[in-house]
PDB file of N, CA and C in Angstrom:
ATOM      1  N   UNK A   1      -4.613 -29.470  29.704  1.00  0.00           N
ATOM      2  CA  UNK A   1      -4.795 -28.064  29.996  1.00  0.00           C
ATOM      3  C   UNK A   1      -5.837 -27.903  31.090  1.00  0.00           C
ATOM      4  N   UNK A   2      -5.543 -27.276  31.948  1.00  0.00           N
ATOM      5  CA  UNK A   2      -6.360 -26.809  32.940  1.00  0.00           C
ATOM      6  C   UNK A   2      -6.976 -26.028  32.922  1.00  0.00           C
ATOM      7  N   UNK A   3      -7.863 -25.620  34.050  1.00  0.00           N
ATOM      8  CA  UNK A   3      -9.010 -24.234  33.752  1.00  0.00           C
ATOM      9  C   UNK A   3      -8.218 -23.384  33.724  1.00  0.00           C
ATOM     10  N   UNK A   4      -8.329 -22.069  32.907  1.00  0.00           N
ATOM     11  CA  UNK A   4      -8.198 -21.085  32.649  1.00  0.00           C
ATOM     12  C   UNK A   4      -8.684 -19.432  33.695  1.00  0.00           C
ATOM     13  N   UNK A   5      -7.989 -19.068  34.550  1.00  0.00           N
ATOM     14  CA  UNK A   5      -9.062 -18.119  35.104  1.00  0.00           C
ATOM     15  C   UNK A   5      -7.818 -16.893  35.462  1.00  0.00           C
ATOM     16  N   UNK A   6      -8.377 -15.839  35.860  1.00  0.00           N
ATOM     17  CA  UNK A   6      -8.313 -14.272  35.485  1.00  0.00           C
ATOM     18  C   UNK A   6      -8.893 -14.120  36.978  1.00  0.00           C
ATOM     19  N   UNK A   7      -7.704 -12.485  37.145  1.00  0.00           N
ATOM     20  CA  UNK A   7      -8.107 -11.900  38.614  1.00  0.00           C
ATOM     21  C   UNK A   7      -8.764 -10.829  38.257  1.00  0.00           C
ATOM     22  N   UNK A   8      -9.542 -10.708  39.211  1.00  0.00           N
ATOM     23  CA  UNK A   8     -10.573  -8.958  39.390  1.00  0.00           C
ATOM     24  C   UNK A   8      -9.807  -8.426  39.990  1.00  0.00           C
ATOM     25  N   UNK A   9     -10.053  -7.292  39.794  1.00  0.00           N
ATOM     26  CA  UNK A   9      -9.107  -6.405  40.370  1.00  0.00           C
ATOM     27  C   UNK A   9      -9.993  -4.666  40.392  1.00  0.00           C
ATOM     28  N   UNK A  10      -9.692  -4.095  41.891  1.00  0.00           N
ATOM     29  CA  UNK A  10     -11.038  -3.393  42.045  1.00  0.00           C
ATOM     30  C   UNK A  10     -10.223  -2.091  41.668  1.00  0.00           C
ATOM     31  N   UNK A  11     -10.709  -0.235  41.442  1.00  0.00           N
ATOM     32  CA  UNK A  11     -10.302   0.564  41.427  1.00  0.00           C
ATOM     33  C   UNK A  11      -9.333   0.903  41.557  1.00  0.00           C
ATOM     34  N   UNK A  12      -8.797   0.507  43.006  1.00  0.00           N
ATOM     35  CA  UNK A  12      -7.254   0.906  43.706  1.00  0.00           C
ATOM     36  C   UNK A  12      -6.123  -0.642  43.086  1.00  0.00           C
ATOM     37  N   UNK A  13      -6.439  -1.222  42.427  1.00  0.00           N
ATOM     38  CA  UNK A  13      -5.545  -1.995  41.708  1.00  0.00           C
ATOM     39  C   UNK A  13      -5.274  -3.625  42.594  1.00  0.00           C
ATOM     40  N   UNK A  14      -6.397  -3.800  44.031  1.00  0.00           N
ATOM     41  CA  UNK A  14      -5.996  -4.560  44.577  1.00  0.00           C
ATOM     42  C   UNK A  14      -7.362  -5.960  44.315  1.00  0.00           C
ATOM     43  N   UNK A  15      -6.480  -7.036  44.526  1.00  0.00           N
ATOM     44  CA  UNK A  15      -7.424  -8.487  43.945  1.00  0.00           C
ATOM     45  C   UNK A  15      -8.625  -8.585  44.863  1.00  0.00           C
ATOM     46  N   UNK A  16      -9.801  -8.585  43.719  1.00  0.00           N
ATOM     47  CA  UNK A  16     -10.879  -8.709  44.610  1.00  0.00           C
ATOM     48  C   UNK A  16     -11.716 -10.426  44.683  1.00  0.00           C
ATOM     49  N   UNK A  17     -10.743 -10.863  43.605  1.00  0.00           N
ATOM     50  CA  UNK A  17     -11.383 -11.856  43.146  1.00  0.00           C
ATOM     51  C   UNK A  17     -10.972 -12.831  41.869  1.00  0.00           C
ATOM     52  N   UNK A  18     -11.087 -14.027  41.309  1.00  0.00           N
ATOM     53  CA  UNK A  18     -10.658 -14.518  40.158  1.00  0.00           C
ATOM     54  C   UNK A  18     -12.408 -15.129  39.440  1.00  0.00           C
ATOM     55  N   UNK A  19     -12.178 -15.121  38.058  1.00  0.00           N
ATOM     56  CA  UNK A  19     -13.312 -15.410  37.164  1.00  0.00           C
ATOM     57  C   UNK A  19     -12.896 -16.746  36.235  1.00  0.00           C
ATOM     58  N   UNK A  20     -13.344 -17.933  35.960  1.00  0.00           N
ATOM     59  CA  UNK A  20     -13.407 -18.406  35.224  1.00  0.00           C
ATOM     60  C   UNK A  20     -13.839 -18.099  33.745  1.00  0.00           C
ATOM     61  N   UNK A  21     -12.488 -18.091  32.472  1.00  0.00           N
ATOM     62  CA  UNK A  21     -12.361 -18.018  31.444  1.00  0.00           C
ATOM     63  C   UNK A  21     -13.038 -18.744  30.543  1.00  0.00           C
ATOM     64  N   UNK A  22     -13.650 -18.488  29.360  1.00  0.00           N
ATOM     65  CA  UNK A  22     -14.063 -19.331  28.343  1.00  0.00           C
ATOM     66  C   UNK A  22     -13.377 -20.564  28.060  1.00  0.00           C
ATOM     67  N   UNK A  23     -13.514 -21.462  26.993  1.00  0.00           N
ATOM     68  CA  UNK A  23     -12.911 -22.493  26.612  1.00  0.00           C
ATOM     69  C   UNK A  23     -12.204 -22.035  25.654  1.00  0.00           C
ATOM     70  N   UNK A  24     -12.201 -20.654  25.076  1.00  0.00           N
ATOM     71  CA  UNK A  24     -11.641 -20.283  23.588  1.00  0.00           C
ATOM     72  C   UNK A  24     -10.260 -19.808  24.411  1.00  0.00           C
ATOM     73  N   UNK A  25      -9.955 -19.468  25.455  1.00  0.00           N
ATOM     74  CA  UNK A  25      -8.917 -18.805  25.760  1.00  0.00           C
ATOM     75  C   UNK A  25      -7.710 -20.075  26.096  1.00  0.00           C
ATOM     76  N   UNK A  26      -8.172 -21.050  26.085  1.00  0.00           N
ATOM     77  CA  UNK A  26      -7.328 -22.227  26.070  1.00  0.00           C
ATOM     78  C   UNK A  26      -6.621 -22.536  24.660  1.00  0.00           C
ATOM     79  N   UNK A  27      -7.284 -22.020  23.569  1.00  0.00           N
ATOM     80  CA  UNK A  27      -6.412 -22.068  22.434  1.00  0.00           C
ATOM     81  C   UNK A  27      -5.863 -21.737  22.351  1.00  0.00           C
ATOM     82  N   UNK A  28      -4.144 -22.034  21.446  1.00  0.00           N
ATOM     83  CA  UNK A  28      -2.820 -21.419  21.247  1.00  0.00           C
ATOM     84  C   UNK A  28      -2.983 -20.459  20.316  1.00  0.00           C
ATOM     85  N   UNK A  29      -2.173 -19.042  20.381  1.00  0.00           N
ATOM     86  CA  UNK A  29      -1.842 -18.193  19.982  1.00  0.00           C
ATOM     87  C   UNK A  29      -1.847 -18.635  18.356  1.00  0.00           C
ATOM     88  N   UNK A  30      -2.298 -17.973  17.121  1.00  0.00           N
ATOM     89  CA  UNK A  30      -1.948 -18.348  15.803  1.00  0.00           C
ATOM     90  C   UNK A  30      -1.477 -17.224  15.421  1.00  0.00           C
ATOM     91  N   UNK A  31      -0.172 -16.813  15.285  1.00  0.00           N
ATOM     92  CA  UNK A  31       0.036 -15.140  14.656  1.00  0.00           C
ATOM     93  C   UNK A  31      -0.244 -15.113  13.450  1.00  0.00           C
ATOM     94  N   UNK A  32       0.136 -15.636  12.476  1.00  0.00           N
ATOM     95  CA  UNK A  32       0.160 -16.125  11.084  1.00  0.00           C
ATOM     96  C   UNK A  32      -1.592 -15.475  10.714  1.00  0.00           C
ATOM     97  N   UNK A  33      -2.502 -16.701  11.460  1.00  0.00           N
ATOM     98  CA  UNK A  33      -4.016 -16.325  11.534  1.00  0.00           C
ATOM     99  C   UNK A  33      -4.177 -14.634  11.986  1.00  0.00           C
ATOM    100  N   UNK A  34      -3.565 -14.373  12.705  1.00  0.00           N
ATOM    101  CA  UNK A  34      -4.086 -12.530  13.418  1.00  0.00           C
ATOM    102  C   UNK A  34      -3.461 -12.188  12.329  1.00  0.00           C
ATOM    103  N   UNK A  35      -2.255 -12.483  12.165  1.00  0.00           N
ATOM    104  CA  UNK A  35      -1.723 -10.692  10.973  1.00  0.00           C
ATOM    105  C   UNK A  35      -2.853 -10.972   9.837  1.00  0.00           C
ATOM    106  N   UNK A  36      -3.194 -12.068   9.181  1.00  0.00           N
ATOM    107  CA  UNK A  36      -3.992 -11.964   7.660  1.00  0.00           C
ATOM    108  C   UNK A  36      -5.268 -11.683   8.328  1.00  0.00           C
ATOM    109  N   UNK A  37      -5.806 -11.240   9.610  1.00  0.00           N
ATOM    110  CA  UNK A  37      -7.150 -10.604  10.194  1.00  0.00           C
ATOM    111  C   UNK A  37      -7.042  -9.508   9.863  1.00  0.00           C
ATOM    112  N   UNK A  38      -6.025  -9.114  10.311  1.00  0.00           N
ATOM    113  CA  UNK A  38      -5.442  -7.506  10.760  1.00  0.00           C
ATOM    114  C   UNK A  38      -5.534  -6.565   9.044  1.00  0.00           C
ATOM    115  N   UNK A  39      -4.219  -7.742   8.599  1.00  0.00           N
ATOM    116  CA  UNK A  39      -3.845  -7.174   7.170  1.00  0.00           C
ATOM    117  C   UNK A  39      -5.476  -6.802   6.002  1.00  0.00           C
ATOM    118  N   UNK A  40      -6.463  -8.283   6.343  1.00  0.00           N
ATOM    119  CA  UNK A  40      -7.637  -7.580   5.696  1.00  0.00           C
ATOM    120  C   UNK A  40      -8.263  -6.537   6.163  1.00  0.00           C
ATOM    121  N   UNK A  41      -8.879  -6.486   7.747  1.00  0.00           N
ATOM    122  CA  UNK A  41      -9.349  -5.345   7.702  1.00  0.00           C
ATOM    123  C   UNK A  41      -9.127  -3.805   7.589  1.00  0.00           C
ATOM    124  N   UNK A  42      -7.183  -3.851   7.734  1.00  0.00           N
ATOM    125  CA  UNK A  42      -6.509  -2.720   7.163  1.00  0.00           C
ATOM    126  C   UNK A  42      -6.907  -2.509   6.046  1.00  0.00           C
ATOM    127  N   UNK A  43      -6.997  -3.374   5.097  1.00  0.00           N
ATOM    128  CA  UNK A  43      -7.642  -3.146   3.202  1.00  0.00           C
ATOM    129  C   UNK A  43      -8.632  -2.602   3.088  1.00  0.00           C
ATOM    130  N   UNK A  44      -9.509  -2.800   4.185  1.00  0.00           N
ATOM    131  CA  UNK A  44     -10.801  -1.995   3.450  1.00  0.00           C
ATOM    132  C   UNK A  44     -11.243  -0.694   3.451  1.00  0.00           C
ATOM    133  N   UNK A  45     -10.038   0.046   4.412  1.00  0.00           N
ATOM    134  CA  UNK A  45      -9.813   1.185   4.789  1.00  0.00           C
ATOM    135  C   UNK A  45      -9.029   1.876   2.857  1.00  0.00           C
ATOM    136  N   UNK A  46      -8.172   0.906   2.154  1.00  0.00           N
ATOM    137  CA  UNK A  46      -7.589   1.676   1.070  1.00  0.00           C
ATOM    138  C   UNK A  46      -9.054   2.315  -0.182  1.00  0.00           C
ATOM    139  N   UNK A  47      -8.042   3.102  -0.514  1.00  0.00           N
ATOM    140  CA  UNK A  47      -9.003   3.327  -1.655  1.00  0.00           C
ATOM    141  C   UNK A  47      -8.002   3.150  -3.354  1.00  0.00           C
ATOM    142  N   UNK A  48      -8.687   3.164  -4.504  1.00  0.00           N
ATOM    143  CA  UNK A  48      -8.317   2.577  -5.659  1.00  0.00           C
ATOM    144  C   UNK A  48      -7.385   4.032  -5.981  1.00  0.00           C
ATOM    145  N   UNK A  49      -6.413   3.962  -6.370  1.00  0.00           N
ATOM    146  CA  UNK A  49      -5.745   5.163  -7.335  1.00  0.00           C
ATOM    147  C   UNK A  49      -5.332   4.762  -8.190  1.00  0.00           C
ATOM    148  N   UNK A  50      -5.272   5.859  -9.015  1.00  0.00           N
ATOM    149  CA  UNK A  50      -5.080   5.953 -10.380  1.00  0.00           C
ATOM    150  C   UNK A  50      -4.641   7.035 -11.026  1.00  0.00           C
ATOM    151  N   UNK A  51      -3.837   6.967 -12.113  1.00  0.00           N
ATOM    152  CA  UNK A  51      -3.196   8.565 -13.016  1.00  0.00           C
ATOM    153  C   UNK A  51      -4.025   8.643 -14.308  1.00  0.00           C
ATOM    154  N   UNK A  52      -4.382  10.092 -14.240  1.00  0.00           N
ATOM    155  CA  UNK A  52      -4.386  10.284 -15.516  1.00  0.00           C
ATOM    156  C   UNK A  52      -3.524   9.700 -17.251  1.00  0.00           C
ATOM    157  N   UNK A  53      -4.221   9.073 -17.502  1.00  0.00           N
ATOM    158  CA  UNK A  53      -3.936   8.770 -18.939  1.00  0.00           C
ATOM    159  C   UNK A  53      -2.486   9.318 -19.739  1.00  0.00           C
ATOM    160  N   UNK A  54      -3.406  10.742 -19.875  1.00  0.00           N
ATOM    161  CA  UNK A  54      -2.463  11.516 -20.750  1.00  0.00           C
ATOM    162  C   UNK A  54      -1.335  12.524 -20.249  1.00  0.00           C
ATOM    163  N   UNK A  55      -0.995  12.185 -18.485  1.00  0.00           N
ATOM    164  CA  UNK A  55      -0.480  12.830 -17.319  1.00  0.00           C
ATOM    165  C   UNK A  55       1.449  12.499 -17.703  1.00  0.00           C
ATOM    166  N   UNK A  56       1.955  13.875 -18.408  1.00  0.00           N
ATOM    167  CA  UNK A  56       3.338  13.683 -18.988  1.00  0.00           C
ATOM    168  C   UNK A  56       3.354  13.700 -20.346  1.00  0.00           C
ATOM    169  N   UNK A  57       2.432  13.245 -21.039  1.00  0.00           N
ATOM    170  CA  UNK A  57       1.863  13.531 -22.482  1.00  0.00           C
ATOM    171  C   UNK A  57       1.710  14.603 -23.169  1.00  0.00           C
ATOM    172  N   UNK A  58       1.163  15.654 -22.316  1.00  0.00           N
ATOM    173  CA  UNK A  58       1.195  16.804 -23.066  1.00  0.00           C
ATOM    174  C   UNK A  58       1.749  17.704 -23.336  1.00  0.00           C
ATOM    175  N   UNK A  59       2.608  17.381 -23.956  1.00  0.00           N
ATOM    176  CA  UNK A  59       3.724  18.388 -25.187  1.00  0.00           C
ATOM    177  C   UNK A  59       4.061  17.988 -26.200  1.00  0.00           C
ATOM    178  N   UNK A  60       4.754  18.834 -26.681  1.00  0.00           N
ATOM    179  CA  UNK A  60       4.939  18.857 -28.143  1.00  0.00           C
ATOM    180  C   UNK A  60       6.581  18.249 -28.055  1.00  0.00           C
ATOM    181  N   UNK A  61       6.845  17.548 -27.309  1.00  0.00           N
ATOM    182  CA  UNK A  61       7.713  16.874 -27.558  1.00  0.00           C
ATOM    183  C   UNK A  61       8.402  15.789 -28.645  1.00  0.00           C
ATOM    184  N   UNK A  62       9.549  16.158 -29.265  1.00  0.00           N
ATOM    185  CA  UNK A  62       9.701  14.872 -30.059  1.00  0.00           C
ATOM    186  C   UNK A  62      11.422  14.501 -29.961  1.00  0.00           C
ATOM    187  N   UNK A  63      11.340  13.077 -30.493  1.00  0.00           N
ATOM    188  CA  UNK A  63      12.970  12.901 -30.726  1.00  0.00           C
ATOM    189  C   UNK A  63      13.751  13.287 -31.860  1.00  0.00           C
ATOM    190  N   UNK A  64      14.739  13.525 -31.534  1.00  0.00           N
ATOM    191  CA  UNK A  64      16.061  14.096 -33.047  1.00  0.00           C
ATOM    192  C   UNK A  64      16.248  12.980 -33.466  1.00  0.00           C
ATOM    193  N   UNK A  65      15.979  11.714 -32.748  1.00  0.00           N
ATOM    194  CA  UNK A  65      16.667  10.730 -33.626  1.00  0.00           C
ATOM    195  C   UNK A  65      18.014  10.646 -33.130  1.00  0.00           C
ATOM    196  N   UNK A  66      18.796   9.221 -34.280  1.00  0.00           N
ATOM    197  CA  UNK A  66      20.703   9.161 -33.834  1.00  0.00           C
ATOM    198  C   UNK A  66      21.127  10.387 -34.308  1.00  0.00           C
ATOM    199  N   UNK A  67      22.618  10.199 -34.333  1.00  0.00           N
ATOM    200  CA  UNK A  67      23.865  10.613 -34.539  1.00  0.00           C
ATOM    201  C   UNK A  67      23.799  11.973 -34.315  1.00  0.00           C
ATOM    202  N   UNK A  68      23.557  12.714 -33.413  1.00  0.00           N
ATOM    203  CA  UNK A  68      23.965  13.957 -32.856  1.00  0.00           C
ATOM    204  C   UNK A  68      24.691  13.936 -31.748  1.00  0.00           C
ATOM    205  N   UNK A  69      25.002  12.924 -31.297  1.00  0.00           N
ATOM    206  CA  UNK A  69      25.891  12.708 -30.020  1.00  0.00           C
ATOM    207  C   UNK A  69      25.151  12.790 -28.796  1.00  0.00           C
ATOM    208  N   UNK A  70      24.097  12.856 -28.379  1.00  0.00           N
ATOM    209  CA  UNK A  70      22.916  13.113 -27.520  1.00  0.00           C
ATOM    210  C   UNK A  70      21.973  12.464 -27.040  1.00  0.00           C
ATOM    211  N   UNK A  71      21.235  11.932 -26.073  1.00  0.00           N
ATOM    212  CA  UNK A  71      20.519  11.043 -26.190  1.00  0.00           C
ATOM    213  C   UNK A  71      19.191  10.667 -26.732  1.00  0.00           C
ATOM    214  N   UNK A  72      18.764   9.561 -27.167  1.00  0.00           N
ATOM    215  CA  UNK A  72      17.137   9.531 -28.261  1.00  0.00           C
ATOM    216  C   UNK A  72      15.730   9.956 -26.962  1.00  0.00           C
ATOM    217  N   UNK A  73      16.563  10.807 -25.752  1.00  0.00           N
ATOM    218  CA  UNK A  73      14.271  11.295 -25.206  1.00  0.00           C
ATOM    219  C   UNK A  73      14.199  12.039 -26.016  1.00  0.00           C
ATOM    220  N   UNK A  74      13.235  12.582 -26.261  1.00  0.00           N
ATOM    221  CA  UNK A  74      12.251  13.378 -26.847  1.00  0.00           C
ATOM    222  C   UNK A  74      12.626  14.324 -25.991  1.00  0.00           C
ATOM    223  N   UNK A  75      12.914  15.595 -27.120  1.00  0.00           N
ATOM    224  CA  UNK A  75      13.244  17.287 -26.280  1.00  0.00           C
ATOM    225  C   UNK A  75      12.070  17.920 -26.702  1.00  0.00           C
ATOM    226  N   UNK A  76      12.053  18.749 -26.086  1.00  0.00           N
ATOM    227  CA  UNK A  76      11.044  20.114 -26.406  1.00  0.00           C
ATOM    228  C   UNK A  76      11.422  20.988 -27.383  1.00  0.00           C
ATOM    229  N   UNK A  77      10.759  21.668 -28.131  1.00  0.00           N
ATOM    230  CA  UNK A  77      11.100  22.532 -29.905  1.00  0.00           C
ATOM    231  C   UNK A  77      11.516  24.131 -29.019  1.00  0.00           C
ATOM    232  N   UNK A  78      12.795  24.435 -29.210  1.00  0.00           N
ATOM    233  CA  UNK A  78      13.318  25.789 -28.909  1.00  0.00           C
ATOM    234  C   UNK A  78      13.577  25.458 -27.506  1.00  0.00           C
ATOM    235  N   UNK A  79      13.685  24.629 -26.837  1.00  0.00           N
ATOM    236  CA  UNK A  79      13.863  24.753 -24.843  1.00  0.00           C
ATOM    237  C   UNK A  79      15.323  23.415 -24.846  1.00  0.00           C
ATOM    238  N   UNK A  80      15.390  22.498 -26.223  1.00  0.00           N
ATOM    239  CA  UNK A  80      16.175  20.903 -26.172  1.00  0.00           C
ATOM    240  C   UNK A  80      16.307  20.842 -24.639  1.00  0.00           C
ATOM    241  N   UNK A  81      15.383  20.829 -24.248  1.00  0.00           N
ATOM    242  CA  UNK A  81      15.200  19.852 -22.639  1.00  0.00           C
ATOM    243  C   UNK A  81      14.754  19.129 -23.017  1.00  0.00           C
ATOM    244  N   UNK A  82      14.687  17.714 -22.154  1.00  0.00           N
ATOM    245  CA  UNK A  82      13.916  16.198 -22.523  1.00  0.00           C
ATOM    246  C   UNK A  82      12.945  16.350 -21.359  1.00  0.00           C
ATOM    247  N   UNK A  83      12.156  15.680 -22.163  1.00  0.00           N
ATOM    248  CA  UNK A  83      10.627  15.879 -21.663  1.00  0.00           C
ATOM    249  C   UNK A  83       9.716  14.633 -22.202  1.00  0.00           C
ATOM    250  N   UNK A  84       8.442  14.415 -21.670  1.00  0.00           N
ATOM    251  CA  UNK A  84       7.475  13.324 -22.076  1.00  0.00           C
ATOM    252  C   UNK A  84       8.237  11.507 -21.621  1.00  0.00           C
ATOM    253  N   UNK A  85       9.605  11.735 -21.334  1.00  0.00           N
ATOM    254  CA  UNK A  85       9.748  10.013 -20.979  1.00  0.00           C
ATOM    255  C   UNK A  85       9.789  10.115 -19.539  1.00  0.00           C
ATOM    256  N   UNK A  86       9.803   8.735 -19.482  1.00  0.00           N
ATOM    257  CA  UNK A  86       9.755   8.294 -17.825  1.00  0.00           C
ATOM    258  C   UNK A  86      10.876   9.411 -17.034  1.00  0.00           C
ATOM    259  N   UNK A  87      12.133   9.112 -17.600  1.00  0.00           N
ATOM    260  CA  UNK A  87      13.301   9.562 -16.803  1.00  0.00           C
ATOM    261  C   UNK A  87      13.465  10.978 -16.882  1.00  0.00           C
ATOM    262  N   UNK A  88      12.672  12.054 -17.138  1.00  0.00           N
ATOM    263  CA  UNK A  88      12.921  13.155 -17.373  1.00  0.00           C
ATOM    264  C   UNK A  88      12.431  14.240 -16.627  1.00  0.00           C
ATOM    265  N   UNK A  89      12.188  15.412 -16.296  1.00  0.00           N
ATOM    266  CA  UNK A  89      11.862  16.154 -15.797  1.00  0.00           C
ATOM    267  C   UNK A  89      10.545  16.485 -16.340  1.00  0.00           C
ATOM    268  N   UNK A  90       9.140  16.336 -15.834  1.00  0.00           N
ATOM    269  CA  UNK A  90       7.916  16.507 -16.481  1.00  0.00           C
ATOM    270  C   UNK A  90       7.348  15.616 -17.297  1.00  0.00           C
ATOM    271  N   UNK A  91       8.050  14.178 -16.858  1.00  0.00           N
ATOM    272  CA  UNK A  91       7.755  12.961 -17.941  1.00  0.00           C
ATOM    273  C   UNK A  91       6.920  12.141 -17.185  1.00  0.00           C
ATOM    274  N   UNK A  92       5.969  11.310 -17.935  1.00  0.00           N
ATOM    275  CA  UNK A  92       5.643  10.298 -17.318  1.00  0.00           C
ATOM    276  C   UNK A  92       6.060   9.606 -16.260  1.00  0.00           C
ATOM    277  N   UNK A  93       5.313   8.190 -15.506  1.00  0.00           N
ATOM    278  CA  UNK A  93       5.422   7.432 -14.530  1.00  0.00           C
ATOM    279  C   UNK A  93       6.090   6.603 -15.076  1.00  0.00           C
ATOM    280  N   UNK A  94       6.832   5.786 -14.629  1.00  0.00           N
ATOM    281  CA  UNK A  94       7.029   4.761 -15.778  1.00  0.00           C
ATOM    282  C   UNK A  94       6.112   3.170 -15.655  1.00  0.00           C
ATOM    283  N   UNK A  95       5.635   3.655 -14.108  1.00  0.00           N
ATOM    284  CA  UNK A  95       4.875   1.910 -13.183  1.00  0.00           C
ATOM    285  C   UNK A  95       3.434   2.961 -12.682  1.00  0.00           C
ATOM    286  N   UNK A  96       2.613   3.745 -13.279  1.00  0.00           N
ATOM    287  CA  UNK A  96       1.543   4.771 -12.714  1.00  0.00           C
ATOM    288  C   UNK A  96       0.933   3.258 -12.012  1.00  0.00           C
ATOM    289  N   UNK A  97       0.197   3.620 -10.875  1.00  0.00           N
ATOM    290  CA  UNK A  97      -0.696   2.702 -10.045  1.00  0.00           C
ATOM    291  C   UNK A  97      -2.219   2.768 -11.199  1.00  0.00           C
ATOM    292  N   UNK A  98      -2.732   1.759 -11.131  1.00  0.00           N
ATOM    293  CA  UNK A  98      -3.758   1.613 -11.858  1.00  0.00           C
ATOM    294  C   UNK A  98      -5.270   1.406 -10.888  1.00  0.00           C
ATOM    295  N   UNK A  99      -6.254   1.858 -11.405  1.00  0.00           N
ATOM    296  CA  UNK A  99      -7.336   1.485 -10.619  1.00  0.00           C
ATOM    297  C   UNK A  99      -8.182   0.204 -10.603  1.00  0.00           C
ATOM    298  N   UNK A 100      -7.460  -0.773 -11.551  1.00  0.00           N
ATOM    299  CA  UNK A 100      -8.139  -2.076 -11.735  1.00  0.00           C
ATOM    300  C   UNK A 100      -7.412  -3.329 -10.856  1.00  0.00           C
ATOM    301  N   UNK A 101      -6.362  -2.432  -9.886  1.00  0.00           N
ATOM    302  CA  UNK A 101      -5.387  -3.360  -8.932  1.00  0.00           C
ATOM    303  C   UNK A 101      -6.642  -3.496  -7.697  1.00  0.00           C
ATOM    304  N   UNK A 102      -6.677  -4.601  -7.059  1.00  0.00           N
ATOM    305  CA  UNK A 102      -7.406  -5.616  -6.122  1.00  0.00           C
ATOM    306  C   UNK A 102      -6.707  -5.057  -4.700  1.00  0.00           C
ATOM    307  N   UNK A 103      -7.473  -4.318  -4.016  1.00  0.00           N
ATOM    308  CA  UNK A 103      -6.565  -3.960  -2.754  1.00  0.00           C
ATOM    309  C   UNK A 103      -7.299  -4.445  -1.469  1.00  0.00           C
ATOM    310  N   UNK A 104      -8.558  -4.792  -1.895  1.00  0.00           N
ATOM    311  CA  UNK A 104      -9.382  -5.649  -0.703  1.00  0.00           C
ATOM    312  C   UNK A 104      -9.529  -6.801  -1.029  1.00  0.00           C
ATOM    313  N   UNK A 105      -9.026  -7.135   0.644  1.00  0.00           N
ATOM    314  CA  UNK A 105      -8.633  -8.223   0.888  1.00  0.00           C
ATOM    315  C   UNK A 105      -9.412  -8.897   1.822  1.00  0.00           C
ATOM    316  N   UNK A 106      -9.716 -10.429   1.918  1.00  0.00           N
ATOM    317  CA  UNK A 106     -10.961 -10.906   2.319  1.00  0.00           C
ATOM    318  C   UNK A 106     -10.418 -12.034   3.247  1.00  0.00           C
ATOM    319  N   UNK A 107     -10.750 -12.550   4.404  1.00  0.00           N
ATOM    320  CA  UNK A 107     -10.743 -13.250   5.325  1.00  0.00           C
ATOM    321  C   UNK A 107     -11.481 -15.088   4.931  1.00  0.00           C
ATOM    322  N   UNK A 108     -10.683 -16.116   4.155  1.00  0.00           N
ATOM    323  CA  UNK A 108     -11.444 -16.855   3.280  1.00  0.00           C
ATOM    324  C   UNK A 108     -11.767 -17.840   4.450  1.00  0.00           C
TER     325      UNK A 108
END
């Protein structure tokens, strides 16, 4: 590998000159190495989220149980809408993000 060098170049865009480059610029490209640079210092920008606990929980929801021909969510008393499960309208998450998940990420 040979020296490494770079043109000056003045205001109006024309060569005024060339500079000899460091020795680091002779090293090959590592993408692999830049994205897991990149990807950590993107992390430290996240912040932790998290759901409420009892978020879909609160009603008075319950199940009928079998053999009514219907399915076992849990309906609401006087509305038999389903309510309180994952799949329902006003139900829980079924995967809520937790705040004890690791989102910073470190350059080892």
């Amino acid at each position: 590998m040979g020296k490494v060098t770079s043109k000056i170049f003045d205001l109006e865009g024309n060569v005024t000159g060339r500079i000899r480059l460091p020795k680091v610029f002779r090293v090959p490209l590592r993408p692999d190495v830049i994205k897991r640079a990149v990807v950590a210092l993107q992390s430290h920008r996240l912040q932790p989220q998290g759901r409420d606990v009892m978020a879909g929980k609160r009603t008075t929801a319950e199940s009928w149980g079998v053999g009514l021909g219907i399915a076992r969510v849990p309906r609401l008393k006087q509305v038999r809408t389903a309510a309180f499960a994952p799949s329902t309208v006003g139900g829980r998450r079924t995967h809520p993000p937790v705040t004890g998940k690791k989102i910073y990420k470190k350059i080892p």
